[in-house]
C-alpha atoms as a PDB file:
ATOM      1  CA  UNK A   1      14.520 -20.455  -6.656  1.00  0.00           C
ATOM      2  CA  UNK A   2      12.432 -18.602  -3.870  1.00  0.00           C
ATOM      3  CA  UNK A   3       9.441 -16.314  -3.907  1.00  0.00           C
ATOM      4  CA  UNK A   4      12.213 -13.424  -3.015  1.00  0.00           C
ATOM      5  CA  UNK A   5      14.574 -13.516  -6.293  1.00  0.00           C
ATOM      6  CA  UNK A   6      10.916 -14.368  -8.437  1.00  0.00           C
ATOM      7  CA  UNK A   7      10.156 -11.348  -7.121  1.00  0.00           C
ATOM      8  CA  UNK A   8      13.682  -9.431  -7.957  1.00  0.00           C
ATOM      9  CA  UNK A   9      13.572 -10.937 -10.934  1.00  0.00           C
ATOM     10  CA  UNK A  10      10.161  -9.307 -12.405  1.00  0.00           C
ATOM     11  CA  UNK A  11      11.374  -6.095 -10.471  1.00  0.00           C
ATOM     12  CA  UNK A  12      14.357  -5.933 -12.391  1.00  0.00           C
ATOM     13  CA  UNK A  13      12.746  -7.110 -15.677  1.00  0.00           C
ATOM     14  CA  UNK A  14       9.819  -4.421 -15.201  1.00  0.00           C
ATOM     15  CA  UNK A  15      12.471  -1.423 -14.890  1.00  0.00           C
ATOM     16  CA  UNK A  16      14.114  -2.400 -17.627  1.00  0.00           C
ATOM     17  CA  UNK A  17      10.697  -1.696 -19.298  1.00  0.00           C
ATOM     18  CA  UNK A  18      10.325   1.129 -18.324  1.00  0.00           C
ATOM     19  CA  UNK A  19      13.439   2.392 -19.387  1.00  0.00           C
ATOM     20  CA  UNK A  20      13.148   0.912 -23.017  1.00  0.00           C
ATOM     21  CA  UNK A  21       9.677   2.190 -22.730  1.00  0.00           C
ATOM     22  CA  UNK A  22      10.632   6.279 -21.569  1.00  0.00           C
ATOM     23  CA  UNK A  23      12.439   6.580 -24.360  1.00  0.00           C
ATOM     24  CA  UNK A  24      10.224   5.050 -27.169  1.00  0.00           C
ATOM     25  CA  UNK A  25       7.118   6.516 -25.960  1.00  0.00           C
ATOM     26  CA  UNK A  26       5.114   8.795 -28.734  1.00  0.00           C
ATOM     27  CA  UNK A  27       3.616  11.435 -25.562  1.00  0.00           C
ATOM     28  CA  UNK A  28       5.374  12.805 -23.152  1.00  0.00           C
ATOM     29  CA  UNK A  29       2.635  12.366 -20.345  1.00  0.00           C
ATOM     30  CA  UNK A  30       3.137   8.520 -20.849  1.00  0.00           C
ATOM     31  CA  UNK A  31       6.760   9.249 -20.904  1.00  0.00           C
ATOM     32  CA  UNK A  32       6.710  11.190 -17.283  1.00  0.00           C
ATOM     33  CA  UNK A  33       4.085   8.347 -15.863  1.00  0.00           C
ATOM     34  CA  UNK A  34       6.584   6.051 -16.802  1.00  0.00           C
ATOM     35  CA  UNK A  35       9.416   7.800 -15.428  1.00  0.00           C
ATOM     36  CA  UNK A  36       7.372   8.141 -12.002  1.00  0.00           C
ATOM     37  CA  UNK A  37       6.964   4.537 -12.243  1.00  0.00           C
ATOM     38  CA  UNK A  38      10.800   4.070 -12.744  1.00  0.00           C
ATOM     39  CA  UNK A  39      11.663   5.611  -9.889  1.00  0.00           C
ATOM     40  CA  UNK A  40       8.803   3.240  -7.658  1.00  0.00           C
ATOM     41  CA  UNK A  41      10.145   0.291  -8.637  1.00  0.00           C
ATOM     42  CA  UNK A  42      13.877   1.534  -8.157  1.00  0.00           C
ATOM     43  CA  UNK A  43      12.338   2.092  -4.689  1.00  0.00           C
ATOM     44  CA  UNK A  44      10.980  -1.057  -4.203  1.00  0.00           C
ATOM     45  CA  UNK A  45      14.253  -2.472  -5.155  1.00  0.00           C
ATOM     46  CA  UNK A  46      16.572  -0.311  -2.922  1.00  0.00           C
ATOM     47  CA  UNK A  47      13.872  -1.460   0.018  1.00  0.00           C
ATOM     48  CA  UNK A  48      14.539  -4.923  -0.955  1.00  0.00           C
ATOM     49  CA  UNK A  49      18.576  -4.848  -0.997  1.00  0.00           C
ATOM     50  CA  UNK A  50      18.153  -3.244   2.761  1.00  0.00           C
ATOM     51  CA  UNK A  51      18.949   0.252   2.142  1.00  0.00           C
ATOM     52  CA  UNK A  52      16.472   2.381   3.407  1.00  0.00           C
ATOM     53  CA  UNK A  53      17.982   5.424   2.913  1.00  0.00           C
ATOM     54  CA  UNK A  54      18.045   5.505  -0.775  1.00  0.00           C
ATOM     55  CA  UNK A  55      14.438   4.585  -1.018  1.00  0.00           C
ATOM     56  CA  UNK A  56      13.295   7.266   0.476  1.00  0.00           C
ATOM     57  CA  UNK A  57      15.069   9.171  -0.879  1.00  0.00           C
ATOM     58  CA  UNK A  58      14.317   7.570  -4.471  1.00  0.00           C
ATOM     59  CA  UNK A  59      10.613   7.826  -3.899  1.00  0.00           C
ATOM     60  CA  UNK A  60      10.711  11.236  -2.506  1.00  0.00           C
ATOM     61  CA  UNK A  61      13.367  13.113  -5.598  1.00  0.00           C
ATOM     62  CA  UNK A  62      12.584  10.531  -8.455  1.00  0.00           C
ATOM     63  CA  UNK A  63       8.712   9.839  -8.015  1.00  0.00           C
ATOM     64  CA  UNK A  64       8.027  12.532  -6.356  1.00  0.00           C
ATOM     65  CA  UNK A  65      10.033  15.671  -6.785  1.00  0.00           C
ATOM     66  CA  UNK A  66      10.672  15.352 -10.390  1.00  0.00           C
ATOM     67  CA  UNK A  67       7.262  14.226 -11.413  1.00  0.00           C
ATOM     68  CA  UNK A  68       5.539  16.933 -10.114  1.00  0.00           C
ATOM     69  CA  UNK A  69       8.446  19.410 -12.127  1.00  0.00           C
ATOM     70  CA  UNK A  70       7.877  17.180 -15.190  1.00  0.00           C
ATOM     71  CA  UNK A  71       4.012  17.659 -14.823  1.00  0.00           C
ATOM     72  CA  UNK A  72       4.177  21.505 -14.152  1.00  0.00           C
ATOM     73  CA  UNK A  73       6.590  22.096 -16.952  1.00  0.00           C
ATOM     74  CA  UNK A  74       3.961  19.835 -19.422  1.00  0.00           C
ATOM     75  CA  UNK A  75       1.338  22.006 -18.515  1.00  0.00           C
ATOM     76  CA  UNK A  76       3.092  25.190 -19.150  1.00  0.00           C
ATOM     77  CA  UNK A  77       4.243  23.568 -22.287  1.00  0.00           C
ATOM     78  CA  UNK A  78       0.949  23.411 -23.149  1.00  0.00           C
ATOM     79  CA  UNK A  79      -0.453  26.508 -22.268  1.00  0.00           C
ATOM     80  CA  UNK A  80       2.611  28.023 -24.411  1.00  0.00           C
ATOM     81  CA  UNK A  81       1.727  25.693 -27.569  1.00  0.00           C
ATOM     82  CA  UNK A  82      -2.556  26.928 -26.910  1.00  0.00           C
ATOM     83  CA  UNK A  83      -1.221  30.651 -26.924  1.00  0.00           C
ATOM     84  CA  UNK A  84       0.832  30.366 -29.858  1.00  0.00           C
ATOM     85  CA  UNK A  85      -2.170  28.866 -32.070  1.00  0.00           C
ATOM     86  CA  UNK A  86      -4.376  31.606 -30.574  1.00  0.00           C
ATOM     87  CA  UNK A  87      -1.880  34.207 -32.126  1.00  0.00           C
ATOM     88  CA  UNK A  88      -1.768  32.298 -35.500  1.00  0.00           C
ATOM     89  CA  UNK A  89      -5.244  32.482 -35.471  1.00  0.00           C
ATOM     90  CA  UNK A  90      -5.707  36.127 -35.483  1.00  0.00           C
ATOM     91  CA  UNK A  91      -3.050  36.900 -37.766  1.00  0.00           C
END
């Protein structure tokens, strides 16, 4: 076996991981951190089988694109869930 399919190996063993892990976690900040680090390793991998193309593109839509959508809606998720107590709280 050669340093290269070690390496494949633990990629592929690592997103599998982070699949199981997306949809077990409690929080859904670990759940988007772990979808952002999904998509880099899926990167990594598409690098590795020669396709260029789809890494970039993996990195830029799945790390990038959708983590940042996933953060912003989070944080108005939360700024929703802090209003709504506020109103509670006066009633």
């Amino acid at each position: 076996m050669t340093l290269m399919e070690i390496f494949r190996i633990i990629l592929l063993i690592s997103l599998i991981i982070c699949a199981v892990m997306v949809n077990t976690t409690k929080t859904l900040l670990q759940a988007v951190i772990i979808f952002m680090s999904y998509s880099s390793i899926m990167c990594l991998l598409w690098v590795i089988m020669e396709s260029p193309d789809l890494a970039i593109t993996e990195a830029a839509v799945g790390a990038g694109i959708s983590g940042v959508l996933f953060l912003m809606t989070l944080k108005r998720l939360r700024a929703e869930d802090m209003d709504e107590d506020e109103t509670e709280d006066r009633d």
